[in-house]
PDB file of N, CA and C in Angstrom:
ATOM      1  N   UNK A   1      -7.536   3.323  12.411  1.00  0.00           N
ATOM      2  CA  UNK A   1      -7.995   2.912  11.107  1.00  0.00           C
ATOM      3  C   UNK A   1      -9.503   3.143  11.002  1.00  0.00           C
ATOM      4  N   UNK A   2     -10.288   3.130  12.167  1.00  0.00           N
ATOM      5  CA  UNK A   2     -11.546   2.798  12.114  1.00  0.00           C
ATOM      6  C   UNK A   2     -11.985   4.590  11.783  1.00  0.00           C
ATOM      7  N   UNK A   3     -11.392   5.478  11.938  1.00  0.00           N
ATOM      8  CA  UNK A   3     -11.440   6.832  12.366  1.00  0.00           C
ATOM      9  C   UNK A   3     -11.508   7.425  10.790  1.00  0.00           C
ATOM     10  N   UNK A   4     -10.008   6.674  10.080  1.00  0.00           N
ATOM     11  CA  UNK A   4      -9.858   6.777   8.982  1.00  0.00           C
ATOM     12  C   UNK A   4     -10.738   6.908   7.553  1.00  0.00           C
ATOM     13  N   UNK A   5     -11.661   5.624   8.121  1.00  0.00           N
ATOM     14  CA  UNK A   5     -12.291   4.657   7.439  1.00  0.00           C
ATOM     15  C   UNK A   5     -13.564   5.275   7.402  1.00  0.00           C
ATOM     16  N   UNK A   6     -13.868   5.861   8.411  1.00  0.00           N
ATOM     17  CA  UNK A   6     -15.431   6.502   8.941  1.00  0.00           C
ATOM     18  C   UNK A   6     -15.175   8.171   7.906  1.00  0.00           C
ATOM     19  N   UNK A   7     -13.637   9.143   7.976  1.00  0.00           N
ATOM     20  CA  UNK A   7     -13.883   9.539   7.190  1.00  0.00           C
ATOM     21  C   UNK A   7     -13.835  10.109   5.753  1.00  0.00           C
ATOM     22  N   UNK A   8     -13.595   8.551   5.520  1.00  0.00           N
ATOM     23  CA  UNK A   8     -13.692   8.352   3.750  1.00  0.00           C
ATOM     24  C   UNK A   8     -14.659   8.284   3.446  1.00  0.00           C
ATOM     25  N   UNK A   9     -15.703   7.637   4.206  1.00  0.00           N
ATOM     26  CA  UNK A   9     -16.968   7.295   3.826  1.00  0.00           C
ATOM     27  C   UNK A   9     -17.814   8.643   3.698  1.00  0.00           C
ATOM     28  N   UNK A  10     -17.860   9.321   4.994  1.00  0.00           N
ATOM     29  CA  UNK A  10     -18.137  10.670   4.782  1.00  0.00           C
ATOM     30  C   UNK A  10     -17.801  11.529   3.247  1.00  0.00           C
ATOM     31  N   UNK A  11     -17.003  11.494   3.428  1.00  0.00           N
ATOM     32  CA  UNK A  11     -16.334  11.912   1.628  1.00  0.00           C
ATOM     33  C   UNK A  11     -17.305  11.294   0.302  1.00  0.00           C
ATOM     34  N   UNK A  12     -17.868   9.861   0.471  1.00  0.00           N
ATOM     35  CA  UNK A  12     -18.573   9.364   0.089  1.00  0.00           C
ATOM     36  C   UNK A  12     -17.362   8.508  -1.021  1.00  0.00           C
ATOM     37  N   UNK A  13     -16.438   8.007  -0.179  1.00  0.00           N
ATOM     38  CA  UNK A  13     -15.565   7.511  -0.612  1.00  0.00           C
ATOM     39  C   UNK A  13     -15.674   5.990   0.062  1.00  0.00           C
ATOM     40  N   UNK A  14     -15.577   4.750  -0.851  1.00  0.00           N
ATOM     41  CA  UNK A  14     -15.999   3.123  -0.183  1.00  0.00           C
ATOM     42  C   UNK A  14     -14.436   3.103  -0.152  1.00  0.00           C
ATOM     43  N   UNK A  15     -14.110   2.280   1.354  1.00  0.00           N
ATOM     44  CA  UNK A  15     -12.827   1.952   1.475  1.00  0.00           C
ATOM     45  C   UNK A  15     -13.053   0.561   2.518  1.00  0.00           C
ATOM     46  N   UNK A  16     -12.125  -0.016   2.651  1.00  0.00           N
ATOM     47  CA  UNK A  16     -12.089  -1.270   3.728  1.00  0.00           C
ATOM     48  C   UNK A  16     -10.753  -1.588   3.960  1.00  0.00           C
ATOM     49  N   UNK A  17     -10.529  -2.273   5.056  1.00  0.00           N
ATOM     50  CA  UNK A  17      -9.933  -2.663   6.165  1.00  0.00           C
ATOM     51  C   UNK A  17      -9.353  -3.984   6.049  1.00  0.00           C
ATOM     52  N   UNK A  18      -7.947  -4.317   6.240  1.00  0.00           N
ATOM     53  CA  UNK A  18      -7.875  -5.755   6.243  1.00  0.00           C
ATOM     54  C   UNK A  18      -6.788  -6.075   6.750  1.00  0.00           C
ATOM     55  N   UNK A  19      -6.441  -7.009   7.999  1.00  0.00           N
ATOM     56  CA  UNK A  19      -5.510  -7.297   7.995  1.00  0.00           C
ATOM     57  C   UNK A  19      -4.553  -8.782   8.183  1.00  0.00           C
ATOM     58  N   UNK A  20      -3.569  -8.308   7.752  1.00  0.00           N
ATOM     59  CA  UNK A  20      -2.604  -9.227   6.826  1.00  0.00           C
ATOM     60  C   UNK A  20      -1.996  -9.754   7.988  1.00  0.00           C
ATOM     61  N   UNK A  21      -1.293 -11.215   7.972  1.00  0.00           N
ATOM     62  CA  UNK A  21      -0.213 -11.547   8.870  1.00  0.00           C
ATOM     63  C   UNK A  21       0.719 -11.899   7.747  1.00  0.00           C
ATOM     64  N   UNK A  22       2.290 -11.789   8.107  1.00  0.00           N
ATOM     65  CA  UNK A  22       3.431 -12.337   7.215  1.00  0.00           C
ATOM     66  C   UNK A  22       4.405 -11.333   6.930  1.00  0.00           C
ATOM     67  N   UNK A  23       4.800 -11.921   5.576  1.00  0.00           N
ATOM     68  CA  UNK A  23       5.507 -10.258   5.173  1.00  0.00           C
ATOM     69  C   UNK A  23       4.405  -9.727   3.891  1.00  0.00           C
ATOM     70  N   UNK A  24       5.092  -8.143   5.067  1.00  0.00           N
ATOM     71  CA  UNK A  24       3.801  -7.222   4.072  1.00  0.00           C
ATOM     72  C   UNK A  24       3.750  -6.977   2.575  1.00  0.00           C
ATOM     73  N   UNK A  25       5.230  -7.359   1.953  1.00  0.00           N
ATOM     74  CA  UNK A  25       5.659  -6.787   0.637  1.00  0.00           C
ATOM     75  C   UNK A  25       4.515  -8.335  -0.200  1.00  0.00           C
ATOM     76  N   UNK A  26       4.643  -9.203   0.363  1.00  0.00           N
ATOM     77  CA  UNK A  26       4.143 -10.526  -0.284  1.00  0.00           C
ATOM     78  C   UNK A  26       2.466 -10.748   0.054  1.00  0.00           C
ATOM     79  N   UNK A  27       2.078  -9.894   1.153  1.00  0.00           N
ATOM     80  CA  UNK A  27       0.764 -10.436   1.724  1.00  0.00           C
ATOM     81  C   UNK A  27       0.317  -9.558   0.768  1.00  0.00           C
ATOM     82  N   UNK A  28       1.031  -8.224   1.221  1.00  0.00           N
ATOM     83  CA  UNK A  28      -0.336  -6.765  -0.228  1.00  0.00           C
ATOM     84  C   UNK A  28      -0.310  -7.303  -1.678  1.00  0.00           C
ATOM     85  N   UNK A  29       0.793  -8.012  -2.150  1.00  0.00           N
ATOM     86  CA  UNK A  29       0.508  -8.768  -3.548  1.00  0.00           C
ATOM     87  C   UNK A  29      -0.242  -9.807  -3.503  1.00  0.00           C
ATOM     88  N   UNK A  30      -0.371 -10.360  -2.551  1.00  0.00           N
ATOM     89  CA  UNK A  30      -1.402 -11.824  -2.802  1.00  0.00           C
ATOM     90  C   UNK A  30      -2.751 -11.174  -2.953  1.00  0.00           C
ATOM     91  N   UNK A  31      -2.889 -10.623  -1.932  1.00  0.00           N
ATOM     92  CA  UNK A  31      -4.134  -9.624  -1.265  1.00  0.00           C
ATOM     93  C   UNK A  31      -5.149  -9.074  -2.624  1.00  0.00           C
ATOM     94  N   UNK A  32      -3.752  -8.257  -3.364  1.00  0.00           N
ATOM     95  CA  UNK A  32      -4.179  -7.765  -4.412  1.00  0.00           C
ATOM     96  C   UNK A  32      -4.855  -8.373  -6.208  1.00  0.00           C
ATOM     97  N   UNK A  33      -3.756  -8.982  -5.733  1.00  0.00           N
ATOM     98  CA  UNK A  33      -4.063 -10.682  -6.984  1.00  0.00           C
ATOM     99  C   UNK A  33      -5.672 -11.226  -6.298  1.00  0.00           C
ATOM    100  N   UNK A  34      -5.810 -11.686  -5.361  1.00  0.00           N
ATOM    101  CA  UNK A  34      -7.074 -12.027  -4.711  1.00  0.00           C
ATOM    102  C   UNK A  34      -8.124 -11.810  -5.527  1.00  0.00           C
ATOM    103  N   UNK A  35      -8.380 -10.342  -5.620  1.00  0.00           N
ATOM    104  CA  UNK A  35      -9.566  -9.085  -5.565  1.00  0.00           C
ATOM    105  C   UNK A  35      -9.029  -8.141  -7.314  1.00  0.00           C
ATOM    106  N   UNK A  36      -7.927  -8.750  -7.779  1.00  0.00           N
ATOM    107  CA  UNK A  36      -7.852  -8.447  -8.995  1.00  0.00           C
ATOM    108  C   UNK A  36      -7.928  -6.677  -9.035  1.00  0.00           C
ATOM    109  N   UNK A  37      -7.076  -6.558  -7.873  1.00  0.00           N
ATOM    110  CA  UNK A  37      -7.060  -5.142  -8.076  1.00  0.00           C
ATOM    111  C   UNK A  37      -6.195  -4.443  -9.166  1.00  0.00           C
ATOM    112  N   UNK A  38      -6.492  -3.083  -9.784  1.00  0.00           N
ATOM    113  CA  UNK A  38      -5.884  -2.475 -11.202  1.00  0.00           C
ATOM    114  C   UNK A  38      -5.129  -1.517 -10.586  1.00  0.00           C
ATOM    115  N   UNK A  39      -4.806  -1.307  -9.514  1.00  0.00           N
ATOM    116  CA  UNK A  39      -3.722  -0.317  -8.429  1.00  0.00           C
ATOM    117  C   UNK A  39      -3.429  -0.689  -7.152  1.00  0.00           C
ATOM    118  N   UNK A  40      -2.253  -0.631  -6.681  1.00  0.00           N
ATOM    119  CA  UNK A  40      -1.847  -0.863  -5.633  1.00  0.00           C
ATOM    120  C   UNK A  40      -0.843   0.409  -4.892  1.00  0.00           C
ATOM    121  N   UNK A  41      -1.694   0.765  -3.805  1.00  0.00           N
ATOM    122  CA  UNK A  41      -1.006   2.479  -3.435  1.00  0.00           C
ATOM    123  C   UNK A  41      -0.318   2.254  -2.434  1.00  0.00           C
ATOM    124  N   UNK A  42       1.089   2.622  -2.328  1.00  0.00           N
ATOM    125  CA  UNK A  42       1.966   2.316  -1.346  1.00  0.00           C
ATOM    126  C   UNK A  42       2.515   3.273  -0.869  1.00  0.00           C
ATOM    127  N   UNK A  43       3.004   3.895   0.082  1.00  0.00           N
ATOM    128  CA  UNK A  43       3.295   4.994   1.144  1.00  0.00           C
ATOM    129  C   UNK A  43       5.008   4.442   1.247  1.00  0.00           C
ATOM    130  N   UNK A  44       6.266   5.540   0.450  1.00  0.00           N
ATOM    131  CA  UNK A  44       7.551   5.597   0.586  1.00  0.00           C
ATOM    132  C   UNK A  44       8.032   5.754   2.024  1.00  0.00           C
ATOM    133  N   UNK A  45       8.693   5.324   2.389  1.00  0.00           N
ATOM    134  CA  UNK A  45       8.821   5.550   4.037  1.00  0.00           C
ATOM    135  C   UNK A  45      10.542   6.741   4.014  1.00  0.00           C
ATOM    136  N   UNK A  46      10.669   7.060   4.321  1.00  0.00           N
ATOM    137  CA  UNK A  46      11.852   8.392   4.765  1.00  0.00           C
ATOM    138  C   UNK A  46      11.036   9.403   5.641  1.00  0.00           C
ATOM    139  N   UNK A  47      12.707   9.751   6.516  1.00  0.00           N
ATOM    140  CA  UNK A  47      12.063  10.584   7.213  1.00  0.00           C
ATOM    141  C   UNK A  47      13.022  12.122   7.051  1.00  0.00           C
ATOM    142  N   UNK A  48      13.648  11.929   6.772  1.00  0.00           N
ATOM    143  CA  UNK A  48      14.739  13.170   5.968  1.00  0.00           C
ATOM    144  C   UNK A  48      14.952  13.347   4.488  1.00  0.00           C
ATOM    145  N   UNK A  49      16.324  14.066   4.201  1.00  0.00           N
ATOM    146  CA  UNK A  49      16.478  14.403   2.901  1.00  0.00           C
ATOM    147  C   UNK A  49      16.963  13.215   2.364  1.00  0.00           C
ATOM    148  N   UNK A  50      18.002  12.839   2.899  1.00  0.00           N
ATOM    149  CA  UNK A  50      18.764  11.660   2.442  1.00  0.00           C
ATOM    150  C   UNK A  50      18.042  10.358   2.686  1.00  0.00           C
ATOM    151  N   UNK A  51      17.100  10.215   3.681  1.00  0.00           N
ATOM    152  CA  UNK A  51      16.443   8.935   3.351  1.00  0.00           C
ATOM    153  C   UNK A  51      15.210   9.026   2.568  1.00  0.00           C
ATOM    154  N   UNK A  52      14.570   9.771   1.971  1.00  0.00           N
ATOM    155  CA  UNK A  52      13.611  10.116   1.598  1.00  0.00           C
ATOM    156  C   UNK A  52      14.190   9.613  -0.138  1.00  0.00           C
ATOM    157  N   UNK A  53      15.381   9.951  -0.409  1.00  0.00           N
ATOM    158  CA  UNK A  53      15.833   9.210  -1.928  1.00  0.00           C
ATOM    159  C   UNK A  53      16.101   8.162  -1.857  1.00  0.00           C
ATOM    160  N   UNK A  54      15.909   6.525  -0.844  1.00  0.00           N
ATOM    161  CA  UNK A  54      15.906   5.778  -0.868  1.00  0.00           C
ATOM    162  C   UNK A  54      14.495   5.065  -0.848  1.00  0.00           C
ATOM    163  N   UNK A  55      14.212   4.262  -1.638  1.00  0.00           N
ATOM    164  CA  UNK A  55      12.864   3.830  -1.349  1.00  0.00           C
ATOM    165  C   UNK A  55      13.136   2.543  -0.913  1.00  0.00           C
ATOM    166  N   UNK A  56      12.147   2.387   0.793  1.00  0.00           N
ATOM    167  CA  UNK A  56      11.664   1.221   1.560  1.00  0.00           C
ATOM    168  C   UNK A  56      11.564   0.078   0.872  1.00  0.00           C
ATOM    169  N   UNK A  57      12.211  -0.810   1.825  1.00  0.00           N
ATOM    170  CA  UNK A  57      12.570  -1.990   0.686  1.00  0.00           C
ATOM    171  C   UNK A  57      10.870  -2.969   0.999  1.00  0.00           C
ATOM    172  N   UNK A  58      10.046  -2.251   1.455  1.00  0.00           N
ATOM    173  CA  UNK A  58       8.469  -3.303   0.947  1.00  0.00           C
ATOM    174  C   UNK A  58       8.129  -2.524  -0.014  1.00  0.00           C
ATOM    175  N   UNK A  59       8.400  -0.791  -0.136  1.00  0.00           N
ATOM    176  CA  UNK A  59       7.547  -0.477  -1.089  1.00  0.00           C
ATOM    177  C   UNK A  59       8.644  -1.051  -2.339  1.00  0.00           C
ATOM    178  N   UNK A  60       9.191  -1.120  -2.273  1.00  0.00           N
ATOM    179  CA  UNK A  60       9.982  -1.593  -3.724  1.00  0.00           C
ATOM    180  C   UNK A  60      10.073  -3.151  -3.909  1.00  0.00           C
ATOM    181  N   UNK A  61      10.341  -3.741  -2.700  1.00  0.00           N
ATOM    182  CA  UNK A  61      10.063  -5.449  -3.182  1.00  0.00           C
ATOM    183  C   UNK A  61       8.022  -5.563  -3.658  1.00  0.00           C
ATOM    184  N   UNK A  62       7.280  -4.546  -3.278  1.00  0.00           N
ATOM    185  CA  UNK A  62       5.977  -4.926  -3.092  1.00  0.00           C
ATOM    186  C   UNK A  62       5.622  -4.948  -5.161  1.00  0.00           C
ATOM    187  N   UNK A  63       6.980  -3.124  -5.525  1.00  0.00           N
ATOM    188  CA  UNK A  63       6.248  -2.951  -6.876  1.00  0.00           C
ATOM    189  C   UNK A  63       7.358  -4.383  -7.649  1.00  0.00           C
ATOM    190  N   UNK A  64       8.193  -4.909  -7.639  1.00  0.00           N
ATOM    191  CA  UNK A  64       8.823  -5.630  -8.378  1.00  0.00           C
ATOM    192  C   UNK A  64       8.227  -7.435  -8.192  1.00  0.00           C
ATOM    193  N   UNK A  65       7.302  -7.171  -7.288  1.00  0.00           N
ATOM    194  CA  UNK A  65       6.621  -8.601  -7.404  1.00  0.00           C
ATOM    195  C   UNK A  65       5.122  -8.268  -7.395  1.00  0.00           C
ATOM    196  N   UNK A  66       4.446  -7.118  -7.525  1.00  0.00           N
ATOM    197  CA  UNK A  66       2.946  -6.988  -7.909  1.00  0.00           C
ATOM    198  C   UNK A  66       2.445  -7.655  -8.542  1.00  0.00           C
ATOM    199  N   UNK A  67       2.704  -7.166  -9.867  1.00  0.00           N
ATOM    200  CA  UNK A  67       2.180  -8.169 -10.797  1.00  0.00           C
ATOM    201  C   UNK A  67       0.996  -7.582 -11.370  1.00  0.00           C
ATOM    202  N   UNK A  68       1.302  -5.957 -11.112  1.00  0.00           N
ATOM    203  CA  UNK A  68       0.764  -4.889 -11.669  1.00  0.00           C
ATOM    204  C   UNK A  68       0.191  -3.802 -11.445  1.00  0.00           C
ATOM    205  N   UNK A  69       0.237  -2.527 -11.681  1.00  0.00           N
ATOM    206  CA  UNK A  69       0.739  -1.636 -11.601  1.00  0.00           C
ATOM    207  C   UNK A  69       0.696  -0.945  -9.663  1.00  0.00           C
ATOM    208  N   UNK A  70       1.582  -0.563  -9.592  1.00  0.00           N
ATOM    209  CA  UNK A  70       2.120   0.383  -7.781  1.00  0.00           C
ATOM    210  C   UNK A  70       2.556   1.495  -7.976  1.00  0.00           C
ATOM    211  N   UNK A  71       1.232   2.133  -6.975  1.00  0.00           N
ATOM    212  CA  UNK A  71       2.319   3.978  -7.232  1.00  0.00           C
ATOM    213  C   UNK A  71       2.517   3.983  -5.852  1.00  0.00           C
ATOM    214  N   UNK A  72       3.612   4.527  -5.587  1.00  0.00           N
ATOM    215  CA  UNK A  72       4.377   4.932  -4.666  1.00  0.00           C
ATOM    216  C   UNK A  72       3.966   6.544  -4.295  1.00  0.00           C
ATOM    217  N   UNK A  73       3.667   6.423  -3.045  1.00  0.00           N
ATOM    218  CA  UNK A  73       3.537   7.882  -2.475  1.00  0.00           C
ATOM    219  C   UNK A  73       4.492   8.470  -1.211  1.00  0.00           C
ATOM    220  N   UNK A  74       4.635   9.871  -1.066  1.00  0.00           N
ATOM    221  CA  UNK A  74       5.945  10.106   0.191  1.00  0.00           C
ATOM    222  C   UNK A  74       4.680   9.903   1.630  1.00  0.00           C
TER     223      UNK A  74
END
């Protein structure tokens, strides 16, 4: 993460670090409510054809309890 983080900044991109204990679908919504964030970017998990049309049940419990707006990425 720290690797990550070092190069976003380079990019001249501000990013930060945080971590959560619990469940993740409920901690990234609190998290987000917190800090009044206006996006919440979530990473689809599949690793084939056929699981790849199912979406991960945090990224989908995370967008049906946000509480505003989640894009989903592969």
């Amino acid at each position: 993460m720290h690797r990550l983080l070092q190069r976003l900044d380079a990019l001249g991109i501000q990013a930060k670090a945080q971590l959560l204990k619990g469940k993740p679908s409920s901690e990234i919504a609190r998290h987000a409510q917190e800090r009044d964030a206006s996006l919440i970017v979530v990473g689809k998990h599949g690793q084939n054809w056929l699981a790849s049309t199912v979406i991960g049940s945090t990224a989908a419990n995370l967008c049906e309890i946000a509480g505003r707006p989640a894009l989903m990425v592969p």
